[in-house]
PDB file of N, CA and C in Angstrom:
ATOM      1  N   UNK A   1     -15.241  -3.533  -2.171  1.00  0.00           N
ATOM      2  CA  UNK A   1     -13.825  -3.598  -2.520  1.00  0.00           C
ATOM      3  C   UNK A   1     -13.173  -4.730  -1.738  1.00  0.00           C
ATOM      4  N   UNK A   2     -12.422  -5.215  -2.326  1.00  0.00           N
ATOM      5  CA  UNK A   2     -11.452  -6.332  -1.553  1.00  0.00           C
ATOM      6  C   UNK A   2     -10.088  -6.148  -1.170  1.00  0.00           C
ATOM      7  N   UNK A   3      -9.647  -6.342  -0.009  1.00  0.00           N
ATOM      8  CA  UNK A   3      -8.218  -5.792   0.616  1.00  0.00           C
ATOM      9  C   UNK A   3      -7.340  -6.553   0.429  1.00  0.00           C
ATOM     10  N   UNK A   4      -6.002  -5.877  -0.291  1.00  0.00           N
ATOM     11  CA  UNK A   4      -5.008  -6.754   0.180  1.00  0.00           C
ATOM     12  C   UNK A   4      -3.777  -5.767   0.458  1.00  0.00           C
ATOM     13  N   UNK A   5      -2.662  -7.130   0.147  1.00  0.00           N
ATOM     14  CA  UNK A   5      -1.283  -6.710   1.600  1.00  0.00           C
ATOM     15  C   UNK A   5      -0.735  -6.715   0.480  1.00  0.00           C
ATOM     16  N   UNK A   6       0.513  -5.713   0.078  1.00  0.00           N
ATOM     17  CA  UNK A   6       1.315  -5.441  -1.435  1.00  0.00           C
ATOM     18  C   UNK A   6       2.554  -5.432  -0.629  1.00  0.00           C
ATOM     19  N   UNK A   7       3.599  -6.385  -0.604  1.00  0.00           N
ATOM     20  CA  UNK A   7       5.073  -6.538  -0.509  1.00  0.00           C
ATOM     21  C   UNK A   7       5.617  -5.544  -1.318  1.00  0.00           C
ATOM     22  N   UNK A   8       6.018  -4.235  -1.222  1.00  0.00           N
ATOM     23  CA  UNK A   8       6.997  -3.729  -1.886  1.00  0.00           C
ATOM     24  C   UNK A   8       8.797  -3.812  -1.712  1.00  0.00           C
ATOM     25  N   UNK A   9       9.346  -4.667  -2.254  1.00  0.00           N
ATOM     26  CA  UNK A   9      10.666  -4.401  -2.057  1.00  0.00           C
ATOM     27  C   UNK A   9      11.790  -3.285  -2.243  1.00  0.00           C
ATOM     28  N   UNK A  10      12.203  -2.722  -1.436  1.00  0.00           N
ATOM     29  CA  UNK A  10      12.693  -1.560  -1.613  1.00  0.00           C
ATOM     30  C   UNK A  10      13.965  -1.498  -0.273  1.00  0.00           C
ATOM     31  N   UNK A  11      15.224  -1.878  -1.168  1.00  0.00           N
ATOM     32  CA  UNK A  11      16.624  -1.932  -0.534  1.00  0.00           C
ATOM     33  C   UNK A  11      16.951  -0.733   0.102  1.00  0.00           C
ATOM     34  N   UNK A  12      16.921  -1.300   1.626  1.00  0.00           N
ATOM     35  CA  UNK A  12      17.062  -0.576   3.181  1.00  0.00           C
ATOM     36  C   UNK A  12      16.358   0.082   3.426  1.00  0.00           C
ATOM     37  N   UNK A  13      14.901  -0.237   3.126  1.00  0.00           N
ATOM     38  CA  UNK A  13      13.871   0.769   2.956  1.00  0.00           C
ATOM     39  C   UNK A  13      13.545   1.396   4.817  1.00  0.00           C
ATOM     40  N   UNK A  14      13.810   0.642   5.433  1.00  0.00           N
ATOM     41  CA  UNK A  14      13.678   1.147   6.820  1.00  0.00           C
ATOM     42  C   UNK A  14      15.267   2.043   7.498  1.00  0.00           C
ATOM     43  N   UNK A  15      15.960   2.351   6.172  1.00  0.00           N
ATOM     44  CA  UNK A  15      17.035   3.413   6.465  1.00  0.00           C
ATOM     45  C   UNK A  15      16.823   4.871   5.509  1.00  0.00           C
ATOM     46  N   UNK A  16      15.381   4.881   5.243  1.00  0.00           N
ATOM     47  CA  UNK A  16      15.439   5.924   4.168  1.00  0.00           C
ATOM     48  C   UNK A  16      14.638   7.157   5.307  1.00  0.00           C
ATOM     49  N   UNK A  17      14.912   8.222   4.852  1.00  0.00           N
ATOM     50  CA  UNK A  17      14.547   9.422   6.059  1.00  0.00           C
ATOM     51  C   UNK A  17      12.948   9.164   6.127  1.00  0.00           C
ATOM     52  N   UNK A  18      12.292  10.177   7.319  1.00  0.00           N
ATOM     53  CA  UNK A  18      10.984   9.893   7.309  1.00  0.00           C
ATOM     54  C   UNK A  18      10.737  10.846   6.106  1.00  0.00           C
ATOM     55  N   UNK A  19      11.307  12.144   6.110  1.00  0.00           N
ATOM     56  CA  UNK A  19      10.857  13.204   5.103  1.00  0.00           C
ATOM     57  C   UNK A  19      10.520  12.349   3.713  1.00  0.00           C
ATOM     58  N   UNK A  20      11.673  11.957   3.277  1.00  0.00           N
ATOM     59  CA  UNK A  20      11.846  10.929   1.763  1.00  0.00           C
ATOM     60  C   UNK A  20      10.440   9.777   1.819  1.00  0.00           C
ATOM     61  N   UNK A  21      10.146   9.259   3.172  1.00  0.00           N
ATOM     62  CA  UNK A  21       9.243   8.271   3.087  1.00  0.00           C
ATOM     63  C   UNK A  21       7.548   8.969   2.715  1.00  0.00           C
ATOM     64  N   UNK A  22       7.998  10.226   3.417  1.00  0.00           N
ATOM     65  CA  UNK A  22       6.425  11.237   3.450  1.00  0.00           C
ATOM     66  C   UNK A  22       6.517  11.826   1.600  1.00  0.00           C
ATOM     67  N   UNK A  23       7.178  11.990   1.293  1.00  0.00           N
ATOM     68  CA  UNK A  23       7.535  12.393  -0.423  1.00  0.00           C
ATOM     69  C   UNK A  23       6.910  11.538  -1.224  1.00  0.00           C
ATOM     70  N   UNK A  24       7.415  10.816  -1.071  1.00  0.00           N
ATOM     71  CA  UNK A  24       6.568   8.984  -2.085  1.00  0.00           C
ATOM     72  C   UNK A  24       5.500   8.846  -1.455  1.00  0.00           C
ATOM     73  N   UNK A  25       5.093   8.877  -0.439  1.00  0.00           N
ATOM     74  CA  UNK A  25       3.835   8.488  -0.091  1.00  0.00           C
ATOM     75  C   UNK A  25       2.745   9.828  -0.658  1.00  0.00           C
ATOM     76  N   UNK A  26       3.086  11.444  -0.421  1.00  0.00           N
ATOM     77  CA  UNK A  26       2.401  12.099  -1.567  1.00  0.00           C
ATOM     78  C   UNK A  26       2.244  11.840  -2.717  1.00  0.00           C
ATOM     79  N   UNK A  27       3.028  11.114  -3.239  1.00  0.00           N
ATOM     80  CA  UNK A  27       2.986  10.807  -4.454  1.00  0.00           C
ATOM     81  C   UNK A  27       2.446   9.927  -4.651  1.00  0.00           C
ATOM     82  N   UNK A  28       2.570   8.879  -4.364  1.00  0.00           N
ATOM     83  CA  UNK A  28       1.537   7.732  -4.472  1.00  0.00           C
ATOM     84  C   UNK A  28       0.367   8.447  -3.901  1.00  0.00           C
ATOM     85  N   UNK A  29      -0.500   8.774  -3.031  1.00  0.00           N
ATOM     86  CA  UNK A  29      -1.583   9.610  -2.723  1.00  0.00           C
ATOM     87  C   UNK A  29      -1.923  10.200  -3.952  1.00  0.00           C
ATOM     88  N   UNK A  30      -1.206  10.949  -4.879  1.00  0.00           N
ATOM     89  CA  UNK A  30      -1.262  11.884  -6.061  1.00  0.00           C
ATOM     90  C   UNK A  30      -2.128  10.873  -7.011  1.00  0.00           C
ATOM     91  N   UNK A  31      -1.511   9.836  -7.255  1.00  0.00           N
ATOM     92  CA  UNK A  31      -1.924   8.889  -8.203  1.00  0.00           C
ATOM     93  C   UNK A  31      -2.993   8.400  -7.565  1.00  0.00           C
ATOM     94  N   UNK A  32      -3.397   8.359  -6.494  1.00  0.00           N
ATOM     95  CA  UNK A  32      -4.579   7.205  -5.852  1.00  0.00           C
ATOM     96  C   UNK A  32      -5.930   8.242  -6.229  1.00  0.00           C
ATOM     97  N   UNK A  33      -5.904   9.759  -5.777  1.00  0.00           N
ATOM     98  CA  UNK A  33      -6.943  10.716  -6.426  1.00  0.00           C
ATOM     99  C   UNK A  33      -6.680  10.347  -7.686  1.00  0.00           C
ATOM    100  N   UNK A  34      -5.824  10.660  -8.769  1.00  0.00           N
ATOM    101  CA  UNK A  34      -6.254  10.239  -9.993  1.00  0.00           C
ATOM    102  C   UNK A  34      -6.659   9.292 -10.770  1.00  0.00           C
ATOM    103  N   UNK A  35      -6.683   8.254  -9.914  1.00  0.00           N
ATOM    104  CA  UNK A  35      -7.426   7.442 -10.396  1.00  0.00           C
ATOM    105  C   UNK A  35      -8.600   7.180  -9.707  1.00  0.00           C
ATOM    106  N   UNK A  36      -8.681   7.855  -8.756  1.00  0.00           N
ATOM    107  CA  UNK A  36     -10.310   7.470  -8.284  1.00  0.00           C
ATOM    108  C   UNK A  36     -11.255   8.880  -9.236  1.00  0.00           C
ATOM    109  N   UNK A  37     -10.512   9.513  -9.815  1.00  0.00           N
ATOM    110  CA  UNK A  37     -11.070  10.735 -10.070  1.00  0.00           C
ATOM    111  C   UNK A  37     -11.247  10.075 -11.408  1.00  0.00           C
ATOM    112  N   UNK A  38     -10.911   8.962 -11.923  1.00  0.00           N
ATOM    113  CA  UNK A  38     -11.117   8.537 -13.125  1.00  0.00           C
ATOM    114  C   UNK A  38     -12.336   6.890 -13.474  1.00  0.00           C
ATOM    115  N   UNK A  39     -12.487   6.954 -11.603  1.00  0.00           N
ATOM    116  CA  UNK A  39     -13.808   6.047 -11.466  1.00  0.00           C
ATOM    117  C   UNK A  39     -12.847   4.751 -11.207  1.00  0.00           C
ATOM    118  N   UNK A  40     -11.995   5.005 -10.874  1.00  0.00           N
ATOM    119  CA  UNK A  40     -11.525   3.366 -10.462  1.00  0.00           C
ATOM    120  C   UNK A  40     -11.619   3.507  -8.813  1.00  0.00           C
ATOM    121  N   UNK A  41     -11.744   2.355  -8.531  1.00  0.00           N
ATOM    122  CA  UNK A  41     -12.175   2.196  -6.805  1.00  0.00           C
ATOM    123  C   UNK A  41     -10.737   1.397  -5.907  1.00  0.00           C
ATOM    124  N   UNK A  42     -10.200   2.524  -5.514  1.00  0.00           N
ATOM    125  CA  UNK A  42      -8.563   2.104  -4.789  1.00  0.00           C
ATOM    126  C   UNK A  42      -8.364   2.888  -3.397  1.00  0.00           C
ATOM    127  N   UNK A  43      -7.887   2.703  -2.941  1.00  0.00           N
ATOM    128  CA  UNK A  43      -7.286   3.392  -1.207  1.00  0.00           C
ATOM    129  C   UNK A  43      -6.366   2.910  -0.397  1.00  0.00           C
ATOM    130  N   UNK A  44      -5.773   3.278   0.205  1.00  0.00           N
ATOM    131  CA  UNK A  44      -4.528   2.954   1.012  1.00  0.00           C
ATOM    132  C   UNK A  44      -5.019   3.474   2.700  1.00  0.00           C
ATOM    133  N   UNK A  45      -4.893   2.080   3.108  1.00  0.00           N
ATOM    134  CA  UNK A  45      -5.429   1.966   4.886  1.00  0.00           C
ATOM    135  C   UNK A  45      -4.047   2.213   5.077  1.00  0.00           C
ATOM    136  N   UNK A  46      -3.065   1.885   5.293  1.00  0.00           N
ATOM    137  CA  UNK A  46      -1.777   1.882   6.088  1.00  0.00           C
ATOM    138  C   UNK A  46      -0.491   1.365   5.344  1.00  0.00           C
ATOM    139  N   UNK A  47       1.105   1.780   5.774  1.00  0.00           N
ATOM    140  CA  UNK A  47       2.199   0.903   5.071  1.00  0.00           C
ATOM    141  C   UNK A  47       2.858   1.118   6.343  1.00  0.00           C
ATOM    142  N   UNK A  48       3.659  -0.331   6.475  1.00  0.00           N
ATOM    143  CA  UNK A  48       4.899  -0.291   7.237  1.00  0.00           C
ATOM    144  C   UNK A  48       6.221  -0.370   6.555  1.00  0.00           C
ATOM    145  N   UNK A  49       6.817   0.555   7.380  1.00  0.00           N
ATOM    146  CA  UNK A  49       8.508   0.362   6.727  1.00  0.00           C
ATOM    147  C   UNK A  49       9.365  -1.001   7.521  1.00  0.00           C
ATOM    148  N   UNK A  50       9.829  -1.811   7.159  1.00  0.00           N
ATOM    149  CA  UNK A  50      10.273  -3.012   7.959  1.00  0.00           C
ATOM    150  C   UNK A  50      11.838  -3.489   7.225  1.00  0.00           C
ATOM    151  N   UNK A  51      12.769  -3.700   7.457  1.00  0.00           N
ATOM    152  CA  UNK A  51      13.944  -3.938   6.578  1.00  0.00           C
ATOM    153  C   UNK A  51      13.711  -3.811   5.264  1.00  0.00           C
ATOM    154  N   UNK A  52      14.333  -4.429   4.424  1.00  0.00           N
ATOM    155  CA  UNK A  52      14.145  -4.237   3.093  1.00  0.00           C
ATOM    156  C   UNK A  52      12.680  -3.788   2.387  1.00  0.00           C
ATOM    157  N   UNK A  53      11.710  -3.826   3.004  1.00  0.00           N
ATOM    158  CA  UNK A  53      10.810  -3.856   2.510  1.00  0.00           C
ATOM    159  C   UNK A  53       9.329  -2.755   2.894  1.00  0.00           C
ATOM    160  N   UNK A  54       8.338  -2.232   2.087  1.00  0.00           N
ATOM    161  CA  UNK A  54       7.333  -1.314   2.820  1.00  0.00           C
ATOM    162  C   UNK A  54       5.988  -2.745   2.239  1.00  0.00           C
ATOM    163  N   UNK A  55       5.531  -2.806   3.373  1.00  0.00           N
ATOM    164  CA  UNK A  55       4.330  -3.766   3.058  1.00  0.00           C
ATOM    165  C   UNK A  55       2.940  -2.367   3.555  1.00  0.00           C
ATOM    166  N   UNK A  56       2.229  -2.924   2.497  1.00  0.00           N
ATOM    167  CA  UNK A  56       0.927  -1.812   2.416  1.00  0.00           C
ATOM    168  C   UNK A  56      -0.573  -2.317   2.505  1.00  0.00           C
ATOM    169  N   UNK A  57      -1.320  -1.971   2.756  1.00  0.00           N
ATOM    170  CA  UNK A  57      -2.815  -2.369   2.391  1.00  0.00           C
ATOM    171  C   UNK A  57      -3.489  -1.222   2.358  1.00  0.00           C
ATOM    172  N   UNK A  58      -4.428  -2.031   1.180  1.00  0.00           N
ATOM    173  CA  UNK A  58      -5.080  -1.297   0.299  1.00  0.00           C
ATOM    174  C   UNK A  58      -6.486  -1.987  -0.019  1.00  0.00           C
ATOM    175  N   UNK A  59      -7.073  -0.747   0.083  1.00  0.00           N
ATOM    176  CA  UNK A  59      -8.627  -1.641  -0.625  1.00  0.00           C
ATOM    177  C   UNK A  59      -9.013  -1.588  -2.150  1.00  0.00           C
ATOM    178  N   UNK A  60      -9.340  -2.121  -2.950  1.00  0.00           N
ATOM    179  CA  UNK A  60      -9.370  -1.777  -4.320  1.00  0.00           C
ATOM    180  C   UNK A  60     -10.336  -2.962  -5.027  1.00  0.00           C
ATOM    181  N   UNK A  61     -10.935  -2.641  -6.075  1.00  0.00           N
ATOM    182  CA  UNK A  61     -11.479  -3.648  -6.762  1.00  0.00           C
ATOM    183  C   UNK A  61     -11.391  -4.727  -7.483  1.00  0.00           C
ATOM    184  N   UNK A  62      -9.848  -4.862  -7.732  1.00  0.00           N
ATOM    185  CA  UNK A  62      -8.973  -5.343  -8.186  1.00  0.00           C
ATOM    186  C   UNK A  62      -7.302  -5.401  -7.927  1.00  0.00           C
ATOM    187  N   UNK A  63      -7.101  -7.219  -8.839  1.00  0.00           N
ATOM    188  CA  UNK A  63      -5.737  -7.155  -8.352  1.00  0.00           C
ATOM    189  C   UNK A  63      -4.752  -6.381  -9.526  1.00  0.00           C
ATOM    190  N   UNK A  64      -5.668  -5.965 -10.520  1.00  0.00           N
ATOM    191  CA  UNK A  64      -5.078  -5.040 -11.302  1.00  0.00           C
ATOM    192  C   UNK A  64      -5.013  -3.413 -11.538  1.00  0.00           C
ATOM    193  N   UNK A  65      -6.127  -3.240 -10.748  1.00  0.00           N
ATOM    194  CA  UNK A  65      -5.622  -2.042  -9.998  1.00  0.00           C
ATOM    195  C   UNK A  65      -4.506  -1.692  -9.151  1.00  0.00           C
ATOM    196  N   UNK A  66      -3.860  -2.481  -8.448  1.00  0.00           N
ATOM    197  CA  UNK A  66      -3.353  -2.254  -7.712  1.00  0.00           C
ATOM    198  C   UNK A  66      -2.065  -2.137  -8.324  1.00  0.00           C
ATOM    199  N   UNK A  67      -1.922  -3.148  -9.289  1.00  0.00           N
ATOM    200  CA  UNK A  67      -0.297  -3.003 -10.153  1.00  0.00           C
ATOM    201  C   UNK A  67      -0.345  -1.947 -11.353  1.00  0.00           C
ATOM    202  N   UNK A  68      -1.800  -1.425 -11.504  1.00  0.00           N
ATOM    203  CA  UNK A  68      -1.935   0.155 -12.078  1.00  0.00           C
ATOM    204  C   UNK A  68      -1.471   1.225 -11.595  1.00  0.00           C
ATOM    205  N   UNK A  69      -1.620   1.210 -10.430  1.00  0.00           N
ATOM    206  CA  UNK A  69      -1.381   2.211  -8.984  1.00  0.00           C
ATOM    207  C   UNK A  69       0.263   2.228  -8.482  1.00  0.00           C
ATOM    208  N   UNK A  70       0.598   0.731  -9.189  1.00  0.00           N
ATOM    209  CA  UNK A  70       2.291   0.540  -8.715  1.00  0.00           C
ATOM    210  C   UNK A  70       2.957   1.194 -10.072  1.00  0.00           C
ATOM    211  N   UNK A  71       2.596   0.881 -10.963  1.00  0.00           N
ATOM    212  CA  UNK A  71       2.904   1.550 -12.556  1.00  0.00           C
ATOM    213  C   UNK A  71       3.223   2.643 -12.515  1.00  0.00           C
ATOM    214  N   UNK A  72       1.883   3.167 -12.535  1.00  0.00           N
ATOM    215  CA  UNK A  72       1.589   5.265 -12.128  1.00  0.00           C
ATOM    216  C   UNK A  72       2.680   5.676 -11.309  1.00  0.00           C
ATOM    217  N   UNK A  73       2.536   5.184 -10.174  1.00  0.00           N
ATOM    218  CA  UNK A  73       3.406   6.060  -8.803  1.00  0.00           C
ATOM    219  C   UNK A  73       4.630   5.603  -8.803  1.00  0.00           C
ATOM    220  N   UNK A  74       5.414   4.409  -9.987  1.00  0.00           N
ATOM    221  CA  UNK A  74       6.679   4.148  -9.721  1.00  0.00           C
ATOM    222  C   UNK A  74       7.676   3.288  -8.170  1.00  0.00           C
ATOM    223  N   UNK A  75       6.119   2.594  -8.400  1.00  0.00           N
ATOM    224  CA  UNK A  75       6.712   1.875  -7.052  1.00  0.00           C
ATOM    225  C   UNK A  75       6.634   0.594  -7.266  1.00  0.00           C
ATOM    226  N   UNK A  76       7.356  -0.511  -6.201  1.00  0.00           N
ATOM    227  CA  UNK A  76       7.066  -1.987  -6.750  1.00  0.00           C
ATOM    228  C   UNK A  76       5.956  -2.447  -5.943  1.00  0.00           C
ATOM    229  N   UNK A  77       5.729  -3.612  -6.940  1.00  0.00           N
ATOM    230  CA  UNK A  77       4.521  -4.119  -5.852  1.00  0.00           C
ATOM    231  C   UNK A  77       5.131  -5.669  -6.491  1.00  0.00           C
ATOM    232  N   UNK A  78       6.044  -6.095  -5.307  1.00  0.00           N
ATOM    233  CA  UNK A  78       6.466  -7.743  -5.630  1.00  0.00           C
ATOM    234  C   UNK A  78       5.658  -8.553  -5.359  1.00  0.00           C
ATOM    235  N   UNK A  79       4.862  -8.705  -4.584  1.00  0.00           N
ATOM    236  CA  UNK A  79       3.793  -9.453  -4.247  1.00  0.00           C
ATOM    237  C   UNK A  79       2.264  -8.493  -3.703  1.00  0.00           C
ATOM    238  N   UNK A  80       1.539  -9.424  -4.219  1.00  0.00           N
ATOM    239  CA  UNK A  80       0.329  -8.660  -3.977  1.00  0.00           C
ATOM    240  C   UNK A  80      -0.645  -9.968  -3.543  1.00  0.00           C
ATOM    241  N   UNK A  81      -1.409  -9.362  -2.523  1.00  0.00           N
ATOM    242  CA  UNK A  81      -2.033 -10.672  -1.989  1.00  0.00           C
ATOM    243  C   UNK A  81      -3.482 -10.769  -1.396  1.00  0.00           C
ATOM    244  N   UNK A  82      -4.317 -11.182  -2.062  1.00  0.00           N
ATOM    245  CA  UNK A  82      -5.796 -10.956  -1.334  1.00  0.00           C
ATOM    246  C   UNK A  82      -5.914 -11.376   0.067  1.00  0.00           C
ATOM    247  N   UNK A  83      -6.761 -10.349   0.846  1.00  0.00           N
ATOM    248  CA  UNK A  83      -7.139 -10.487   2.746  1.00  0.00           C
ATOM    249  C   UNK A  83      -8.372 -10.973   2.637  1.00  0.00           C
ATOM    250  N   UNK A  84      -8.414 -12.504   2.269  1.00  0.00           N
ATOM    251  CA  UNK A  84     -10.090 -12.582   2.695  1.00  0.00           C
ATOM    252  C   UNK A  84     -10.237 -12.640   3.902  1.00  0.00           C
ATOM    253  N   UNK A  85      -9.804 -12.580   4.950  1.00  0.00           N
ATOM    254  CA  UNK A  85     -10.685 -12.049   6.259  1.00  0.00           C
ATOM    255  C   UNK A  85      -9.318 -11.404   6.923  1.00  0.00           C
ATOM    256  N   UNK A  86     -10.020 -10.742   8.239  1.00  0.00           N
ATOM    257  CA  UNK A  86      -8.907  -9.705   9.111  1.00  0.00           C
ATOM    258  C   UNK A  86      -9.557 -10.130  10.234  1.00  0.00           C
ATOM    259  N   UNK A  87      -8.633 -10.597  11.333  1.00  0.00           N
ATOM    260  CA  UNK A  87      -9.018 -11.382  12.971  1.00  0.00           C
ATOM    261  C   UNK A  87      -8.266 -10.071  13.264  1.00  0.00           C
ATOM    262  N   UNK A  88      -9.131  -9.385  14.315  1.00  0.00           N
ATOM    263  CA  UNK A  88      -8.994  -7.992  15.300  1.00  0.00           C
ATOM    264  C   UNK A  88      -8.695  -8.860  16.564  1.00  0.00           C
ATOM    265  N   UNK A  89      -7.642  -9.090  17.835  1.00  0.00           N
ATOM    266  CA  UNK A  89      -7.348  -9.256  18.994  1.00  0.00           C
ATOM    267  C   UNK A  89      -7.194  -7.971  19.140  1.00  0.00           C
ATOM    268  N   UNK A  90      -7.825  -8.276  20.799  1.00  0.00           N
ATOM    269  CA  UNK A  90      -8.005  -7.101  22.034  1.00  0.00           C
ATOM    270  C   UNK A  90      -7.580  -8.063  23.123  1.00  0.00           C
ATOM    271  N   UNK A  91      -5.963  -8.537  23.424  1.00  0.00           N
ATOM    272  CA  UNK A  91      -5.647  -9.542  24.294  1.00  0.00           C
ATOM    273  C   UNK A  91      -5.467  -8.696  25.657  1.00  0.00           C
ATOM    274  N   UNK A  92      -5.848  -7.086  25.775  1.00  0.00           N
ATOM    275  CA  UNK A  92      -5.641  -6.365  27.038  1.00  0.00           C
ATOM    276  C   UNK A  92      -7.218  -6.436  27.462  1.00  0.00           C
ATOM    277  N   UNK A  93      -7.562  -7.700  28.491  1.00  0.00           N
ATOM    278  CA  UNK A  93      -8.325  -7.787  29.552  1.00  0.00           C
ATOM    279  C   UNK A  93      -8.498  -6.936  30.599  1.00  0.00           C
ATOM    280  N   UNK A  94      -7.475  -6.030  30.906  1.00  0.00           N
ATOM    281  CA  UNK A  94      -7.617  -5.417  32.387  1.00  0.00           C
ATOM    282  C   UNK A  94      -8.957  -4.460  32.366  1.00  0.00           C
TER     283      UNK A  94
END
């Protein structure tokens, strides 16, 4: 699978409750089993909430999966962007 980073725009999204943020994210979860339950290959590593916006990554087989997955669950995906590589720093020496 190949990872990428999905810009969702979503106005004051880092003023919306955590409860409301945990709601959509079941839900999107809801849709990610159903479609893996339907043989498509998708997953969600992590999202941050950051001003306007929730940026996500995801592993999936496609970049059209992923705007399948935004379809289904009613969410945006303004940009979507392939991770060909991920640099891990460990800058704590002590």
């Amino acid at each position: 699978m190949n990872k990428y980073l999905i810009k969702r725009e979503i106005p004051s999204a880092s003023q919306i409750p955590r409860e409301k943020l945990d709601e959509i994210g079941q839900g999107s979860e809801s849709v990610l089993i159903a479609m893996r339950n339907e043989g498509k290959k998708i997953e969600q590593e992590v999202s941050y909430v950051a001003g306007n916006n929730v940026f996500c990554v995801y592993n999936a087989d496609s970049e059209e999966t992923i705007k399948e997955h935004a379809t289904r669950a009613g969410v945006p995906a303004n940009e979507i962007t392939l991770v060909p590589n991920v640099l891990k720093h460990n800058t704590n020496k002590g």
